[in-house]
Protein backbone atom coordinates (compact mmCIF):
# COMPACT_ATOMS: atom_id res chain seq x y z
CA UNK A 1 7.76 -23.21 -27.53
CA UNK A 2 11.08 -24.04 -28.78
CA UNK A 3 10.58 -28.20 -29.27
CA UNK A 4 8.77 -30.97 -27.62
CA UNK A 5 8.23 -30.82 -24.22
CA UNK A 6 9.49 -34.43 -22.24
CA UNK A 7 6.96 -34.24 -19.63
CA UNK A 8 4.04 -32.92 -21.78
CA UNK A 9 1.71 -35.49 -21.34
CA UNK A 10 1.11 -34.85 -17.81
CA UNK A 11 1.70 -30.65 -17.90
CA UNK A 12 -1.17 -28.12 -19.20
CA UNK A 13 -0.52 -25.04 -21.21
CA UNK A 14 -2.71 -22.04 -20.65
CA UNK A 15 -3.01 -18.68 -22.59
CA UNK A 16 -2.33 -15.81 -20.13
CA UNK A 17 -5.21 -14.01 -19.83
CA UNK A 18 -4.59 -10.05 -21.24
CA UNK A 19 -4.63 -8.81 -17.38
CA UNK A 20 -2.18 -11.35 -16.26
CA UNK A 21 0.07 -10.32 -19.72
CA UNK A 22 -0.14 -6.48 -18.87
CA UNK A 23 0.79 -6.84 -15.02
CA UNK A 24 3.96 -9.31 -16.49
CA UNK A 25 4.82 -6.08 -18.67
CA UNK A 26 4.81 -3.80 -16.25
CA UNK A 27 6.61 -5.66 -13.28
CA UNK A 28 9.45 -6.41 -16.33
CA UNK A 29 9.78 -2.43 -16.91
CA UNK A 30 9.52 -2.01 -12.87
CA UNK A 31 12.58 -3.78 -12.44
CA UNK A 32 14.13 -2.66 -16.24
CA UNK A 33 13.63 1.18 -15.47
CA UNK A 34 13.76 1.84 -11.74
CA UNK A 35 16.29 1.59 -9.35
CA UNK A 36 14.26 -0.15 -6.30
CA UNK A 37 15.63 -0.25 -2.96
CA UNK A 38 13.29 -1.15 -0.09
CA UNK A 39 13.59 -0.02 3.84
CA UNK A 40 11.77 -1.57 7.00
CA UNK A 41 10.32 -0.53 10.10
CA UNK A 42 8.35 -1.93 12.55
CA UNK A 43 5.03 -0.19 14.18
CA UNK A 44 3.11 -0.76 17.04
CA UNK A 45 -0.58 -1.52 16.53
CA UNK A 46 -1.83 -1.18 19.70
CA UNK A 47 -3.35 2.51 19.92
CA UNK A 48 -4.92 1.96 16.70
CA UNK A 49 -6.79 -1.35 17.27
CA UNK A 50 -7.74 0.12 20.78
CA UNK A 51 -9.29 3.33 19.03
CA UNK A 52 -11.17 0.96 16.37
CA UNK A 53 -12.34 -1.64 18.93
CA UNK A 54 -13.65 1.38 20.68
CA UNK A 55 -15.32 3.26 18.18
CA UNK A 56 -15.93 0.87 15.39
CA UNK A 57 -19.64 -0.07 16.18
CA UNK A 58 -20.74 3.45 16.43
CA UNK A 59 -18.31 4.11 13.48
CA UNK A 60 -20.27 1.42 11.57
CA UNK A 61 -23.34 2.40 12.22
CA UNK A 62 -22.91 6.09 11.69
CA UNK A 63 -21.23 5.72 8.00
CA UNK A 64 -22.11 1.82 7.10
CA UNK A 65 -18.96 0.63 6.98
CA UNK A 66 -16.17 -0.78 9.13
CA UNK A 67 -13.03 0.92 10.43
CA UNK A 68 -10.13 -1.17 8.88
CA UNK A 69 -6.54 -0.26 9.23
CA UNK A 70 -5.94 0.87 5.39
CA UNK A 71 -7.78 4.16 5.87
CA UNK A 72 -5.55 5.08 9.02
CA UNK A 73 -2.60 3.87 6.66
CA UNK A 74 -3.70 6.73 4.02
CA UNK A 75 -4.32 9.00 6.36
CA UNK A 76 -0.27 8.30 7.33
CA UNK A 77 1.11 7.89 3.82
CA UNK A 78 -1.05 11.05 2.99
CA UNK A 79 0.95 13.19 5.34
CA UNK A 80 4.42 11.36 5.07
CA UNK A 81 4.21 12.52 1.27
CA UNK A 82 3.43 16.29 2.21
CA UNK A 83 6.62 15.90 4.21
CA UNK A 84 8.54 13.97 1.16
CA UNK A 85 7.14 15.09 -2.03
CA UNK A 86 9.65 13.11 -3.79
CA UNK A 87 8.31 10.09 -3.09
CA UNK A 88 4.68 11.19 -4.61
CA UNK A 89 6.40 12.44 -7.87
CA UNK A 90 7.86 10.94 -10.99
CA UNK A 91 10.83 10.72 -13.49
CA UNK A 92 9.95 12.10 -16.95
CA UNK A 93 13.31 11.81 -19.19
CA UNK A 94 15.42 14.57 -17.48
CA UNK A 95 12.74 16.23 -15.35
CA UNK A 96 11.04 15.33 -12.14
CA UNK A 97 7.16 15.79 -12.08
CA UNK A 98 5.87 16.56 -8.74
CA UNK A 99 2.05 15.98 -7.84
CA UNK A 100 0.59 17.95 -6.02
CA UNK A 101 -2.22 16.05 -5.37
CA UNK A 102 -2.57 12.82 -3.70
CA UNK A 103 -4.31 9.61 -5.62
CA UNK A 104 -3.53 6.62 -3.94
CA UNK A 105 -3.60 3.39 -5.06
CA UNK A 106 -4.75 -0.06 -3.22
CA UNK A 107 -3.58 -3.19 -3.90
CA UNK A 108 -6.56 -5.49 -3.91
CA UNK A 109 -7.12 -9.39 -5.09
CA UNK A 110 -9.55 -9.45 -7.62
CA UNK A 111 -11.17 -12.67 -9.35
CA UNK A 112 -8.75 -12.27 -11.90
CA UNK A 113 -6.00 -11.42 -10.18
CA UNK A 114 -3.76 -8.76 -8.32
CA UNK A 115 -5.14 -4.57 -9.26
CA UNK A 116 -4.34 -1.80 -7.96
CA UNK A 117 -7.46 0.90 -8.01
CA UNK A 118 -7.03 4.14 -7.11
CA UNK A 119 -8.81 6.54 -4.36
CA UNK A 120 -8.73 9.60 -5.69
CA UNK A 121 -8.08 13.27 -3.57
CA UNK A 122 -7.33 11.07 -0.42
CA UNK A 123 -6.01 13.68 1.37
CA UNK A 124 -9.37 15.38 0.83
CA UNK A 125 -11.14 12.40 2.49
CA UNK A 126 -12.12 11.82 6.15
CA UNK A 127 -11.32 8.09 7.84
CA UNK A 128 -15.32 7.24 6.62
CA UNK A 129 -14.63 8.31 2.94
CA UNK A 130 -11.71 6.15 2.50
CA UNK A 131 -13.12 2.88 3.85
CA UNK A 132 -16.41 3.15 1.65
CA UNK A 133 -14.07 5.15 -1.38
CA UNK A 134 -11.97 1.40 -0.67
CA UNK A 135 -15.00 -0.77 0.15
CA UNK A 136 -16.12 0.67 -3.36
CA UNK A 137 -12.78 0.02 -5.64
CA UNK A 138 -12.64 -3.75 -3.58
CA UNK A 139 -16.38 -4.92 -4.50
CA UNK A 140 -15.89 -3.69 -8.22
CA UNK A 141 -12.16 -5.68 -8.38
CA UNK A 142 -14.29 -9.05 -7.39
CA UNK A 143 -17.31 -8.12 -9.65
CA UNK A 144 -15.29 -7.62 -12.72
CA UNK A 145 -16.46 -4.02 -12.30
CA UNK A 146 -13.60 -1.89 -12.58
CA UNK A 147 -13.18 0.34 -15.34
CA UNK A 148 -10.09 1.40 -17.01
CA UNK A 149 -9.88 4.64 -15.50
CA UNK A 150 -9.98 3.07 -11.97
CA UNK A 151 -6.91 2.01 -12.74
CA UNK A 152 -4.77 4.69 -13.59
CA UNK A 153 -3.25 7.70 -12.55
CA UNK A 154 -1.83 6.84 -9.15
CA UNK A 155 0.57 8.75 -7.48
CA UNK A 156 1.76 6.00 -4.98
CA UNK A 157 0.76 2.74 -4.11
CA UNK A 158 -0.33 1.47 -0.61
CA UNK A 159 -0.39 -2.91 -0.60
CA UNK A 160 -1.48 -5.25 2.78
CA UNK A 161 -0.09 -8.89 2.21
CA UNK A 162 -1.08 -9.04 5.77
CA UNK A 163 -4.16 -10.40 5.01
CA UNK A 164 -2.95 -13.22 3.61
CA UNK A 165 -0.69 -13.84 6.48
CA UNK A 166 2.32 -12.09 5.16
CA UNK A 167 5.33 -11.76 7.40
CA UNK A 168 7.44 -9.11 5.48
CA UNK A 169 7.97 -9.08 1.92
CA UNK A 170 9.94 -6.47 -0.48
CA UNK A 171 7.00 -4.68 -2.68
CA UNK A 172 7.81 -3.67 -6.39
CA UNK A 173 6.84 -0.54 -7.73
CA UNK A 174 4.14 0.79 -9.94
CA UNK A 175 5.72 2.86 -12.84
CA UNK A 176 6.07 5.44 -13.20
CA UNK A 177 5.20 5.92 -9.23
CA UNK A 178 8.62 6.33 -6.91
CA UNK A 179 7.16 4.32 -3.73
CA UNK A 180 5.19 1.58 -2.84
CA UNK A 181 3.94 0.58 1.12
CA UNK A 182 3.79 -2.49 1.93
CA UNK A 183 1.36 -3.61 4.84
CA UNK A 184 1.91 -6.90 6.78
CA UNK A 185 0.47 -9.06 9.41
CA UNK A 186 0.25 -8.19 12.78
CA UNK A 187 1.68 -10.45 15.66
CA UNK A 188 2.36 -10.08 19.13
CA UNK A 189 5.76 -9.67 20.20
CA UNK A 190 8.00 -9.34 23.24
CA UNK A 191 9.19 -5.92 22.94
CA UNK A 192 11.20 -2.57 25.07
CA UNK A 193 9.41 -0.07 26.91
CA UNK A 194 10.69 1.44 29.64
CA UNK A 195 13.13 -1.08 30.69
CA UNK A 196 10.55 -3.96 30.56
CA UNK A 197 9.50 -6.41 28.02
CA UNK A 198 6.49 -6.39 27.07
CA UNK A 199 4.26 -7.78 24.48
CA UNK A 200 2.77 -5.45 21.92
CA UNK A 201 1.12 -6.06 18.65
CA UNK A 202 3.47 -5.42 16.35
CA UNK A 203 3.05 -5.26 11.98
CA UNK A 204 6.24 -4.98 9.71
CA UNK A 205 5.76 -2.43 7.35
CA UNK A 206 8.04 -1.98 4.03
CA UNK A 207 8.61 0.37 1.96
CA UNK A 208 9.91 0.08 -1.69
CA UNK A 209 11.41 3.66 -3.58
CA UNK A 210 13.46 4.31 -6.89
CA UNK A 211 17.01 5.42 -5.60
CA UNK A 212 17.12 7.52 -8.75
CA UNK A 213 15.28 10.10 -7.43
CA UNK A 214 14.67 9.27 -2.94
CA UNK A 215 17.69 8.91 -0.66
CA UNK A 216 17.62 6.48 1.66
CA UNK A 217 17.62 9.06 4.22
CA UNK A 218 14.17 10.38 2.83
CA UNK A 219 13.06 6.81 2.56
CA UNK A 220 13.88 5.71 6.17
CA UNK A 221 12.45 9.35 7.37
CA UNK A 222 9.17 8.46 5.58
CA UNK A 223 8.37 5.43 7.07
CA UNK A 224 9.27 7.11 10.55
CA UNK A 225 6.56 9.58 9.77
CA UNK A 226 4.28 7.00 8.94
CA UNK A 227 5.23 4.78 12.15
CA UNK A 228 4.56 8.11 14.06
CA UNK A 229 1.16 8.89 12.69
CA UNK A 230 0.22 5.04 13.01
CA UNK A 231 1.34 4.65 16.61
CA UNK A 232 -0.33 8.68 17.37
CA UNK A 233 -3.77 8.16 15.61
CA UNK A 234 -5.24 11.32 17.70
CA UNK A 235 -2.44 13.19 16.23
CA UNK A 236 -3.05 12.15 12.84
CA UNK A 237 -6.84 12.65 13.27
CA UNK A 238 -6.53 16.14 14.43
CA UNK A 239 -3.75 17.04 12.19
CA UNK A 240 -1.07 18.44 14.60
């Protein structure tokens, strides 16, 4: 504090705690080292929600946990890297480290706060593995539970504002990681298809890159592939 405060009496000054200090640190050298550009797209929901409304009591009772979206999201983001593998790689000085691996982190709200935990060898794991591998990471963030090396190492970064009823929003990165998904709610809306309007459930999905090292060509074609993998789940789930 720099001098006396004229509305003092009636204002409250609290420490940051050390988890809200480190996440202020590293959103300041987000936006001080990268250079973040974000792209949209829009994908229909509907074969999705008709495949877990289907399936997701025997799912649940096979494997104990529920389908949810972010596993199918994974499963998309999984294969849009294969296809980019400059979005799931990394500036080092003058070189570009590419991973050839795939350990994706999860935005999640935690007691104290926003963390990002990361699923590990996600492209090793079936729809059932990443909901409990997520189910897992989630319970831990509430309980206070998460250790230090659930925390790092992520190659790219997968957040759903959605469920707090976000519209669209413009996510920042996770350094030293090059992209960022963001997730949003899903609404119905009048949309084209085949000449008619019709109403579809539609989410708003963004996604946030450093221009340094992904085009916006790459960016744009990335979220295609995820639309197309999101919209196609039997594709996705048989890998063709």
């Amino acid at each position: 504090p720099t001098g006396p405060r004229p509305n003092a009496a009636r204002e409250e000054r609290v420490r940051m705690t050390p988890l809200r200090k480190r996440v202020a640190e590293r959103l300041i050298q987000a936006q001080s080292t990268a250079a973040m550009l974000t792209t949209f797209n829009e994908v229909d929901m509907g074969e999705v929600m008709a495949l877990r409304k289907k399936y997701n009591e025997k799912f649940q009772q096979k494997h104990g946990v529920k389908l949810g979206f972010m596993s199918f999201f994974i499963r998309a983001s999984v294969e849009a890297l294969k296809a980019f593998p400059q979005i799931n790689a990394e500036i080092d000085g003058e070189d570009v480290i590419f991973k050839h691996y795939y350990d994706i982190g999860v935005a999640v709200s935690g007691s104290r706060g926003l963390v990002v935990p990361v699923v590990r060898n996600a492209d090793k794991q079936g729809l059932a593995e990443l909901e409990k591998s997520v189910g897992e990471l989630g319970s831990k963030a509430r309980n206070n539970k998460l250790a230090l090396a659930d925390l790092q190492g992520g190659t790219f970064t997968i957040t759903n504002g959605g469920i707090f009823g976000s519209m669209l929003s413009t996510p920042i990165l996770n350094p030293p990681q090059t992209g960022i998904l963001g997730m949003h709610n899903i609404v119905e809306r009048p949309v084209a298809r085949d000449g008619q309007v019709v109403i579809r459930p539609i989410m708003f999905v963004a996604l946030t890159y450093d221009h340094r090292l992904v085009d916006g060509r790459e960016a744009v074609q990335f979220l295609v592939r995820v639309k197309e993998c999101i919209e196609d789940p039997e594709r996705l789930l048989l890998d063709v």
